[in-house]
Each structure stands twice: as C-alpha cells, then as structure tokens.
Protein backbone atom coordinates (compact mmCIF):
# COMPACT_ATOMS: atom_id res chain seq x y z
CA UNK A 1 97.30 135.26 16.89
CA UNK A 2 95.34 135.89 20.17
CA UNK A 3 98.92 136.34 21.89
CA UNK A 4 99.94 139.17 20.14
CA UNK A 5 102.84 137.23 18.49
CA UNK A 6 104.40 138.75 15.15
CA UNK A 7 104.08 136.67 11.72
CA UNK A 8 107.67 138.48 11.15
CA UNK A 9 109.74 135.53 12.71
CA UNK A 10 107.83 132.49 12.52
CA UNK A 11 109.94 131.04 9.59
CA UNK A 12 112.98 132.19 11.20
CA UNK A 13 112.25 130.49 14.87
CA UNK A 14 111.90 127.32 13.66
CA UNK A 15 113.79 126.38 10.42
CA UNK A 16 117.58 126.84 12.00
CA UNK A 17 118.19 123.18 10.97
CA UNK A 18 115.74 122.64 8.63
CA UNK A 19 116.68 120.30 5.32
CA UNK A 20 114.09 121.81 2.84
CA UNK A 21 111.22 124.58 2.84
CA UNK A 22 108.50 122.69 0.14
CA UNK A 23 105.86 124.92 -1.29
CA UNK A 24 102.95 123.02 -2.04
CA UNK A 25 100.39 124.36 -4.44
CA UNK A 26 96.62 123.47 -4.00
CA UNK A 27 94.11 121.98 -7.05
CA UNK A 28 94.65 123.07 -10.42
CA UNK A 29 98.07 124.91 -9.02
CA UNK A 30 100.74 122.42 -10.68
CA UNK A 31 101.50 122.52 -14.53
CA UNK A 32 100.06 119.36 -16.32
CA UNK A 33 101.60 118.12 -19.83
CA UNK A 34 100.37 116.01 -22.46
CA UNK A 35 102.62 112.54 -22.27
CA UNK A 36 102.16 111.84 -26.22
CA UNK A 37 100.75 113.49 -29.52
CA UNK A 38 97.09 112.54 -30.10
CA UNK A 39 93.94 113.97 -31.75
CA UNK A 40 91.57 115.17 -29.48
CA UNK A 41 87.85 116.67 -30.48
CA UNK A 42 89.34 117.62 -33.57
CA UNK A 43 92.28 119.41 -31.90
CA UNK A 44 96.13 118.19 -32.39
CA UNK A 45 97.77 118.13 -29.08
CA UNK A 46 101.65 117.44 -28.83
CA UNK A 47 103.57 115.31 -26.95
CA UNK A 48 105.24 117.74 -24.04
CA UNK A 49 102.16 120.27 -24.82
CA UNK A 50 101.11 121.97 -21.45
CA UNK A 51 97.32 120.99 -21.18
CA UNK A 52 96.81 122.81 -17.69
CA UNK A 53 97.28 126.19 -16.21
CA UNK A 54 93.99 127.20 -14.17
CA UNK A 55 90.88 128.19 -16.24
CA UNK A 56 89.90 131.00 -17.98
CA UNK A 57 87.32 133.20 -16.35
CA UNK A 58 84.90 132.56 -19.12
CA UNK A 59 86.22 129.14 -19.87
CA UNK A 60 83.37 128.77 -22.55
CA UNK A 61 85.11 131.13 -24.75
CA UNK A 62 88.77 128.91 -24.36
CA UNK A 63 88.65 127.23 -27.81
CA UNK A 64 91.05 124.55 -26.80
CA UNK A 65 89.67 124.38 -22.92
CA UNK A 66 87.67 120.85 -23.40
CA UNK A 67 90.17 119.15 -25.89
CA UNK A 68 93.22 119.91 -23.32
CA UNK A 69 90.86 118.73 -20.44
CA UNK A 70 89.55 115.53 -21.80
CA UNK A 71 93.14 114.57 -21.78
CA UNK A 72 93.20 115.32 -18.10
CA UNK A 73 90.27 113.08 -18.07
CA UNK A 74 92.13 109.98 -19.77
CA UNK A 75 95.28 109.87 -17.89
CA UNK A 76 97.36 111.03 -20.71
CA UNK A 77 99.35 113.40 -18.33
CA UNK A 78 103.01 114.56 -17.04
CA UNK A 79 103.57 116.80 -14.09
CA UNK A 80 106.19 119.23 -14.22
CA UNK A 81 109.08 118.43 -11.89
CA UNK A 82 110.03 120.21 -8.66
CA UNK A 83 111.78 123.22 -8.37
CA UNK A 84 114.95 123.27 -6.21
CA UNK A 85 116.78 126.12 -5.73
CA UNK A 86 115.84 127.75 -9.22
CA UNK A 87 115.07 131.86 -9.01
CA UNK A 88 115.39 132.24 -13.14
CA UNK A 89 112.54 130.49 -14.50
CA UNK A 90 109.77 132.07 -16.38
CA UNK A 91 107.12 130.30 -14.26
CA UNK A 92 106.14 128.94 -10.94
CA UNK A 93 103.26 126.68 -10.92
CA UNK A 94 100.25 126.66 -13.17
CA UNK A 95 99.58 130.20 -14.49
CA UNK A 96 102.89 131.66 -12.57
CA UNK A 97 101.01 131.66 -9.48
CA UNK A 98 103.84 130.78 -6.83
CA UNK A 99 107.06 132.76 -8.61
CA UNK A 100 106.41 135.85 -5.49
CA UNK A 101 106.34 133.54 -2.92
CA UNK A 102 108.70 131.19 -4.19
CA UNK A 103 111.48 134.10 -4.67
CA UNK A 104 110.86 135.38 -1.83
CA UNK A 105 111.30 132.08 1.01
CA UNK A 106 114.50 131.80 -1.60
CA UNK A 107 116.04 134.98 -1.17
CA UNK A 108 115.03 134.62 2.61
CA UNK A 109 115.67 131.17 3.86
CA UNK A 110 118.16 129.83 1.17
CA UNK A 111 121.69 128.20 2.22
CA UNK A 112 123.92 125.83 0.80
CA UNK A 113 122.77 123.27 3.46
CA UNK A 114 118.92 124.32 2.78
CA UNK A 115 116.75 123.50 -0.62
CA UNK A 116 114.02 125.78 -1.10
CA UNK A 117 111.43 123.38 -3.33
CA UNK A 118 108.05 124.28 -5.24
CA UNK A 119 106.35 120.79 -5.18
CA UNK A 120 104.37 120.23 -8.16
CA UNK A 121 101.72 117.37 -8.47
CA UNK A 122 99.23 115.57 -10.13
CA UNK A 123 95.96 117.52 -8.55
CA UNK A 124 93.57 115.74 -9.70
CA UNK A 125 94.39 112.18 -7.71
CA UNK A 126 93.68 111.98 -3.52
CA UNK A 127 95.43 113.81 -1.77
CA UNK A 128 96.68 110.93 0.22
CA UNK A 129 98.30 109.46 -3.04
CA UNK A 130 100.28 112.63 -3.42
CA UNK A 131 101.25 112.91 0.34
CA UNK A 132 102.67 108.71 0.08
CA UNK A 133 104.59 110.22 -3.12
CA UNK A 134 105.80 113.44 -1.17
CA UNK A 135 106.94 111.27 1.53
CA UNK A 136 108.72 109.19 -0.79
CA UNK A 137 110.25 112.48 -2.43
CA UNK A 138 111.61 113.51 1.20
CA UNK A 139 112.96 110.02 1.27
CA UNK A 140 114.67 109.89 -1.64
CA UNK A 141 116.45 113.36 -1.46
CA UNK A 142 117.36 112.35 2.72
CA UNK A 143 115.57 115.47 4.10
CA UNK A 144 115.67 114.19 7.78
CA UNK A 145 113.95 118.08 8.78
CA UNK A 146 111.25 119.59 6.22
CA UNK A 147 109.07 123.08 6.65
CA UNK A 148 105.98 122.78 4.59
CA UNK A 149 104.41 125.87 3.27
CA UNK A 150 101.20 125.02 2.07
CA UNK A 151 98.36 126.86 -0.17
CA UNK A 152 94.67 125.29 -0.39
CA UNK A 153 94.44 121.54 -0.83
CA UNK A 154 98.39 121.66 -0.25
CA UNK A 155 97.58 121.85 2.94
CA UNK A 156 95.32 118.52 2.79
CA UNK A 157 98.31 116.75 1.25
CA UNK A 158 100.70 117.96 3.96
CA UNK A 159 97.94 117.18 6.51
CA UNK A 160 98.06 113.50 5.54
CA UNK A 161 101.73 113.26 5.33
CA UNK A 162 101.62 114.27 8.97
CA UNK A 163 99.18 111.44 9.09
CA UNK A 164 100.94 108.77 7.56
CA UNK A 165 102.98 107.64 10.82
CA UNK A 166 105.11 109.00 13.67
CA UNK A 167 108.38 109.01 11.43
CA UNK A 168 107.19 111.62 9.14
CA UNK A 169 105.83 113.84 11.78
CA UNK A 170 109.32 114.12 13.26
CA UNK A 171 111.12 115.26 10.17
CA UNK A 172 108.29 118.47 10.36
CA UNK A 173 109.29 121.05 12.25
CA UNK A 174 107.25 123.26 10.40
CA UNK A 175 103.56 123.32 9.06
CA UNK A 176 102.15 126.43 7.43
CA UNK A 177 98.90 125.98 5.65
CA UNK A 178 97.60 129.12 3.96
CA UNK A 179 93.39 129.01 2.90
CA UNK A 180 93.26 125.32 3.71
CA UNK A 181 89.65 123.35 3.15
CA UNK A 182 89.99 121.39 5.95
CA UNK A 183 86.19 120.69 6.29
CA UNK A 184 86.10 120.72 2.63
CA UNK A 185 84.66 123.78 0.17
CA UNK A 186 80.48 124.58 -0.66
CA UNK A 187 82.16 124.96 -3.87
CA UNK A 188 82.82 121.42 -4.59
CA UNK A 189 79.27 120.38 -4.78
CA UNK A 190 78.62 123.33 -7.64
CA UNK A 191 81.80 121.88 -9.30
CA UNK A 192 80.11 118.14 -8.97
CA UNK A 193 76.77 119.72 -10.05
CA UNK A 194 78.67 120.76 -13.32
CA UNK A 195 78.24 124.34 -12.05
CA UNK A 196 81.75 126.42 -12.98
CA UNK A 197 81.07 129.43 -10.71
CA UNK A 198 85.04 131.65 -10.15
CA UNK A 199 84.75 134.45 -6.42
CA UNK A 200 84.38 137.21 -8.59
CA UNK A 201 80.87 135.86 -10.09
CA UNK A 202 79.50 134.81 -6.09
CA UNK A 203 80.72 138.11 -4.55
CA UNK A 204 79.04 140.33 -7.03
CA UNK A 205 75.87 138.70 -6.86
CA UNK A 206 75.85 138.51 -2.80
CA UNK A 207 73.67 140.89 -2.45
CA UNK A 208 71.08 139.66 -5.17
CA UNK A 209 71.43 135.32 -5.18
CA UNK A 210 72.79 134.05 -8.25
CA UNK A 211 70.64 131.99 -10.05
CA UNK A 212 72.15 129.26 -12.39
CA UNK A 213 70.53 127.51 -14.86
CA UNK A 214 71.60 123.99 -15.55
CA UNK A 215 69.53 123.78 -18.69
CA UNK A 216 71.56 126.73 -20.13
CA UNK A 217 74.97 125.54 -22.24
CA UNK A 218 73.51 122.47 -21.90
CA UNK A 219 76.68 120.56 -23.46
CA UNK A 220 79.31 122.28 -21.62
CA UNK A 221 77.69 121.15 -18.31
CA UNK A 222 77.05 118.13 -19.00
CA UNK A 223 81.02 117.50 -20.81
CA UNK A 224 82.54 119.74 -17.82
CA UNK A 225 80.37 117.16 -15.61
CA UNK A 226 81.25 113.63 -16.71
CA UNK A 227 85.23 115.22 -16.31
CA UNK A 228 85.03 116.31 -12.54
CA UNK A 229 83.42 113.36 -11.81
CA UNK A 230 86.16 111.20 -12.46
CA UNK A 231 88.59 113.60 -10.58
CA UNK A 232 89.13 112.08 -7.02
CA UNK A 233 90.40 115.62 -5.47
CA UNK A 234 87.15 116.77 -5.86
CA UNK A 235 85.46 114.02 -3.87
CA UNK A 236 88.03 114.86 -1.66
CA UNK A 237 87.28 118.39 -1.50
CA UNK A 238 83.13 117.83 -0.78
CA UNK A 239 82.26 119.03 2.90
CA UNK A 240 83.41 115.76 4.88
CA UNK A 241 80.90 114.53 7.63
CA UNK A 242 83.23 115.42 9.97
CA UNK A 243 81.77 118.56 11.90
CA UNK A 244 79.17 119.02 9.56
CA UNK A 245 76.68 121.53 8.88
CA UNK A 246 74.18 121.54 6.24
CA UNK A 247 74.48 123.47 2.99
CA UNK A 248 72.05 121.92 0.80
CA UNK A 249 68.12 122.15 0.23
CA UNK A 250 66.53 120.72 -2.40
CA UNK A 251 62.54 121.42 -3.61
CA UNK A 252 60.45 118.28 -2.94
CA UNK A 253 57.09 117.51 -4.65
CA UNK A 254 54.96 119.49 -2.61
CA UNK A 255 57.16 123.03 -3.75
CA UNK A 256 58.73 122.83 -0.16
CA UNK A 257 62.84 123.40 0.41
CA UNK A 258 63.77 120.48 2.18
CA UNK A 259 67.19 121.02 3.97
CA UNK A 260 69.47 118.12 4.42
CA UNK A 261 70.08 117.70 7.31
CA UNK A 262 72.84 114.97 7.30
CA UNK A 263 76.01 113.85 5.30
CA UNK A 264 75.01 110.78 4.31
CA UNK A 265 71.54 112.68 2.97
CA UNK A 266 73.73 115.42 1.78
CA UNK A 267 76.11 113.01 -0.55
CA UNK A 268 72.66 111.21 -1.67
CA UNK A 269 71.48 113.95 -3.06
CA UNK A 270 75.04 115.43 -4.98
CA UNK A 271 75.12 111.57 -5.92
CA UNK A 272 71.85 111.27 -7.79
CA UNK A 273 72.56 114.27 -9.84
CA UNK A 274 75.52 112.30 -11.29
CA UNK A 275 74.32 108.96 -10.94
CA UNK A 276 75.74 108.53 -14.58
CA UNK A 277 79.05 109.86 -13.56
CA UNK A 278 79.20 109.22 -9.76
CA UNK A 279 82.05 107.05 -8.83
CA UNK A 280 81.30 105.08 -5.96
CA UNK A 281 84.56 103.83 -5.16
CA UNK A 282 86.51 106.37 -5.59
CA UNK A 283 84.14 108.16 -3.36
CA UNK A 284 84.54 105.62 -1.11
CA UNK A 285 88.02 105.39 -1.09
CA UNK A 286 88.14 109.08 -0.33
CA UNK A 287 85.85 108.89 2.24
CA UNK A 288 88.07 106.56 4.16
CA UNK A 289 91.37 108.45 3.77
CA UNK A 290 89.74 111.66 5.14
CA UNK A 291 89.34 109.90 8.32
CA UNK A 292 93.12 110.19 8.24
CA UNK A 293 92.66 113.99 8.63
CA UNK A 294 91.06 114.25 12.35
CA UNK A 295 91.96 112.92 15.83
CA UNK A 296 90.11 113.26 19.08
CA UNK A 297 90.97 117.19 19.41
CA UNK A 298 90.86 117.79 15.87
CA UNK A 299 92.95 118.00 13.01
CA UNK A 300 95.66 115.95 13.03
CA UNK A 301 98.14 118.79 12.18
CA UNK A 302 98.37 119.92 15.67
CA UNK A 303 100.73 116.69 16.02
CA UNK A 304 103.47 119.42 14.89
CA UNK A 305 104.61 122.89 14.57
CA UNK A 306 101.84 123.78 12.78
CA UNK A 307 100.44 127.32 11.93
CA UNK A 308 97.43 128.51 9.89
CA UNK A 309 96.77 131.68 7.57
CA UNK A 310 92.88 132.16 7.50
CA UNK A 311 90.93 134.73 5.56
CA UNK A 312 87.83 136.28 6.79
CA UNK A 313 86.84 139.40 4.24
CA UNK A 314 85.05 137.71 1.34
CA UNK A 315 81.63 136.22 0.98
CA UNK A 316 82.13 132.75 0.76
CA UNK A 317 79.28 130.08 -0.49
CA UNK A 318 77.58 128.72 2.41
CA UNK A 319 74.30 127.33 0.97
CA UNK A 320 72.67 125.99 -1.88
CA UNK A 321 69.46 125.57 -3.38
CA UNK A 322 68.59 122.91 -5.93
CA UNK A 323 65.27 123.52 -8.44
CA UNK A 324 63.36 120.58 -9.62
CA UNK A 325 61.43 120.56 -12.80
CA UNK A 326 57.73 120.57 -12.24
CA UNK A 327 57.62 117.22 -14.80
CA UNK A 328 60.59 115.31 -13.96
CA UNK A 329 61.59 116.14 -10.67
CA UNK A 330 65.20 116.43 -12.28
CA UNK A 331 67.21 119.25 -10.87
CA UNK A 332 66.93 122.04 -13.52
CA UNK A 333 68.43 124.84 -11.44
CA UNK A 334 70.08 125.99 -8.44
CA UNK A 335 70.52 129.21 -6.30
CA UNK A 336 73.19 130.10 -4.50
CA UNK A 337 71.72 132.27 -1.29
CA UNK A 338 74.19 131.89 1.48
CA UNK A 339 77.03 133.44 2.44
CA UNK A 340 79.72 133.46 5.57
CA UNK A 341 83.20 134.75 5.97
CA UNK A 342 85.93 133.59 3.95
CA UNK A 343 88.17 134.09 1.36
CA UNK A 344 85.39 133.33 -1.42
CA UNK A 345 86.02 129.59 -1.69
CA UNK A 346 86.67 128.83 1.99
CA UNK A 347 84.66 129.37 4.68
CA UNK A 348 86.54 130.34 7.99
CA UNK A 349 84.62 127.62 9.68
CA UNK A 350 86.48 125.11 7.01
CA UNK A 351 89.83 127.04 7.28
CA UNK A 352 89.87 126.71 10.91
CA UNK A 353 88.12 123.33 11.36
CA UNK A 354 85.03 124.41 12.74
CA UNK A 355 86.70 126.59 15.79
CA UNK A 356 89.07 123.41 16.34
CA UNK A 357 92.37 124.69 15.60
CA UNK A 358 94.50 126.42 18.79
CA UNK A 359 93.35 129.89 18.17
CA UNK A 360 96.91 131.08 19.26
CA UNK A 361 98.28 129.44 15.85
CA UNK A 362 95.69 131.19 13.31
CA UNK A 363 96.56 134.50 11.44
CA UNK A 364 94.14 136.29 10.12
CA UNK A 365 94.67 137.68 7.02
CA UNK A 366 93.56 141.42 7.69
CA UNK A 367 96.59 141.11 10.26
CA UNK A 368 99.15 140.11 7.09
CA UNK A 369 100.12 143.29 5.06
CA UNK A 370 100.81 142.62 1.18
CA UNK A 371 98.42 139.38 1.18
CA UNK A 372 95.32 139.27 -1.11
CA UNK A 373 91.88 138.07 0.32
CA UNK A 374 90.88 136.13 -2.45
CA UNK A 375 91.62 132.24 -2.06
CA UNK A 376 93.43 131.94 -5.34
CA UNK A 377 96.17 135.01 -5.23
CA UNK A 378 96.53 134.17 -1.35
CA UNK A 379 100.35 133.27 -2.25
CA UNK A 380 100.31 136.22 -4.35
CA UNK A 381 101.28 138.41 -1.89
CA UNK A 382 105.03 139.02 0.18
C-alpha cells in the first residue's frame, strides 16, 4: 500500500472476534460430481464420479474432457461440500489448488471459537446466485462476524454478498479479494468465441500476436462453444459497461479494423458470433445483477474492511482482433495483439476497477514474497 503498511498483520488486526475465515475459490476452482450414472458420448460416467477439476493444458488430448463437460452442460451436477476445520484431506478445491492457503489461515487463525471454511460452489451459475446461497450458509451456521478471503470470481461472489443489504455488510469485518475481475476479463470473450487460450500460450506469443484459427478443430470449437454459452459465470465475467474501454475490432467489408467503440456494440458483436448459442436472458439477467457491483465511488466493496491483492508482472490480453472471411463475412479468425499489466487473465485496470479502488488498500503482488504472478496459482503461494 501507498502508506507503507505491512501485509504481515492485516488478518491479525481485524479478525479478533471474527466467527469464520471463508476461502472462496474463483471459476472452475470448486470440485463438481456427477449426481447419477449415465452414458455420455459413448463414455460411462458414475454416479459420485468427479466430472471437474480445471482443464488440461491441451484439453484436446483429455479423452474424457467433453463427455465429463457435457454433463456440466445438462445440470447433472453435485458440488463438493465445505470444508470446516479439516487439515487431513487429500485435496482442496478443484485440482488441489487451495490445500497451501487453506493450511496455512488454519494453522494461523484457527480457535475453538473460529471455523476456518473452504467454500466450494457451483461456478458455473451467477455469481449473485452463489452469494444469496453463501449468505444463507452464514445464516444457517449463525456466523454473526465473517472474514472473506477471496481468489478470482470469489471475489465477485463476496462482492455481491456485500451487496445484498446492510445486514450482511455488518457481519464483514473483513474482505480480501486476491486477482479479482472486477471489470470483467478480455479473456471471456475468447472463451465465448469458443477460443480455449491458458497464460502460458498469450505470454509466449507477446512478442509475436497469436493468431487463432477458428476453422482449425473445427468440432471442438464449435462443442466447447455451444457449452460456455450456456454457462452464466461467463456472461458474468465479459468486460461490464461499467468503465469501459474497448477491446474489440472487427474487419468490415472494405478490409478496414473497425474498433468498437461501445458496450452495447461490443456485446453485438460477441453476440452474433453465437447467435445459435447466445442466451439472451441469461445475459440479461447478468447484466442486471452486475449493476449490484458499483456505487457512486465505485465498487461496492469499499462499504467494508476491504483489501485487494493485485498483480502487475504478466502480459495480460487487452485487445482482440476478429477476421472475416472474404465470402461470408463470418468470423474465421482472430488475433490477439494487445497486451497490459496483469497477472495474464486480469488486467490491473480490472483488478483495481479502473484506478477506483483506495490505493492505500491495494497490494501489489511484487510487494508479497512466496506469491506466484500467474492468476491461477495466485493462492498457491504462503
């Protein structure tokens, strides 16, 4: 922080009399089962099966990667329970990801009058549906004082807890968000242009654009495309209009790159890629709960005791070009030739709200020892 303050005690100054620290894992972090026995594509998948940890790096080569997800895809799911108070399990969230940070708030911040909780949770609904169920999870176990601790969308979920009403803010007396989206990720529109593209393949081709062909693996984009689509977390996860810059050009008629300029231009043109799979409603519905997010300063998480871990060392996606083909004027490719600072999915302009955010309540991540700068081990770290 600009004040010179230490990361060492900010847990300890402000949980003295707190019920419960919750962990809350961002999209794709929470362990997804199969609820019954079914064929799928040819594959046998049994009841209590786990169908998600996070994917692959060359998910094309995971045999069962699109039999497991098309499950995802028809609701057929069960999310693993909390974990309270539990330092012998094998694993922590989808693909182990949260046992270091877990263990170590435990073997911190644990009492017998304090629960230390990793909140799993069905990623791929709104995250305002899972911050009404968090609320009623808080409710139900009569935590009157809660310290979230929040990785990537976790933070958008705790963000529209605070939301929800003055009762809930008062049982926070602490809000960490670590890599938090909270003007959404340039990601999300490769994702909803059936575009799988992991940091490793955008930083190593930062100095030379990477080109992708949507004609290429024509099936896989087109099955990974119809899934995302129905996903409402990453509608919510699309650059909101909200202090918005422009990220997209496109190639009109004429062989020109025609930046858009606005949102609602912006959100026409991700939407007539997918007009097959391009849920209106639920886009709509997502649009409206993001409104939950900002106030008149800001975000609304400066309501509490919030604080903010922000990573500025990788090249993060800051603009896209779209490719039409010559014939159909169908988007046949796409280049991906900006970059800012991040932590190679969010920008620091999302992270910190476009500038927004008290600047005395942001730690960078250069100023954290033992923490990764890549967005998905970010909770990897002490």
């Amino acid at each position: 922080p600009t004040d010179g303050s230490s990361s060492e005690s900010l847990l300890d100054n402000t949980i003295e009399n707190v019920d419960a620290v919750i962990i809350i894992p961002g999209i794709m972090g929470s362990r997804l089962y199969a609820s019954k026995t079914l064929l799928t594509d040819g594959v046998l998948i049994h009841e209590g099966e786990q169908i998600w940890d996070p994917m692959p790096d060359s998910i094309l080569d995971a045999a069962k990667f699109f039999s497991k997800f098309s499950l995802i895809d028809n609701n057929i799911v069960n999310v693993h329970k909390p974990i309270v108070n539990n330092i012998e399990l094998n694993e922590y969230g989808a693909n182990n990801t949260f046992e270091v940070l877990y263990k170590a708030i435990y073997d911190e911040f644990y009492t017998e009058s304090r629960d230390i909780i990793l909140y799993e949770y069905d990623w791929r609904q709104d995250p305002y549906e899972t911050a009404c169920e968090l609320d009623s999870y808080i409710t139900k176990q009569g935590y009157a004082d809660v310290a979230f601790v929040a990785h990537s969308m976790g933070g958008i979920v705790t963000a529209q807890y605070i939301s929800t009403g003055e009762n809930q803010r008062n049982k926070v007396s602490l809000n960490v968000t670590v890599g938090t989206p909270y003007l959404g990720s340039e990601n999300a529109a490769l994702t909803c242009l059936g575009v799988n593209v992991n940091e490793d393949a955008i930083n190593s081709f930062f100095s030379e654009n990477l080109k992708i062909d949507l004609n290429l693996e024509y099936d896989f984009n087109i099955r990974f495309n119809k899934i995302v689509c129905n996903l409402p977390s990453i509608y919510a996860l699309l650059v909101p209009e909200y202090s918005f810059k422009p990220y997209i050009s496109y190639q009109n008629s004429s062989d020109e790159m025609i930046a858009c300029q606005t949102y609602a231009d912006t959100i026409k043109v991700i939407s007539e890629f997918n007009q097959n799979e391009w849920d209106e409603e639920v886009y709509s519905q997502i649009v409206l709960n993001q409104h939950n997010l900002f106030n008149e300063t800001g975000v609304v998480t400066d309501m509490v005791n919030s604080y903010y871990i922000v990573v500025t060392e990788k090249n993060t996606l800051d603009n896209i070009n779209l490719y039409l083909n010559e014939e159909t004027y169908e988007i046949e490719s796409l280049i991906t030739n900006g970059f800012t600072s991040g932590d190679g999915t969010v920008s620091e302009y999302s992270a910190t709200a476009g500038g927004s955010l008290d600047a005395d309540r942001i730690f960078y991540k250069h100023d954290l020892k033992n923490m990764s700068s890549k967005h998905s081990d970010l909770v990897n770290g002490n």
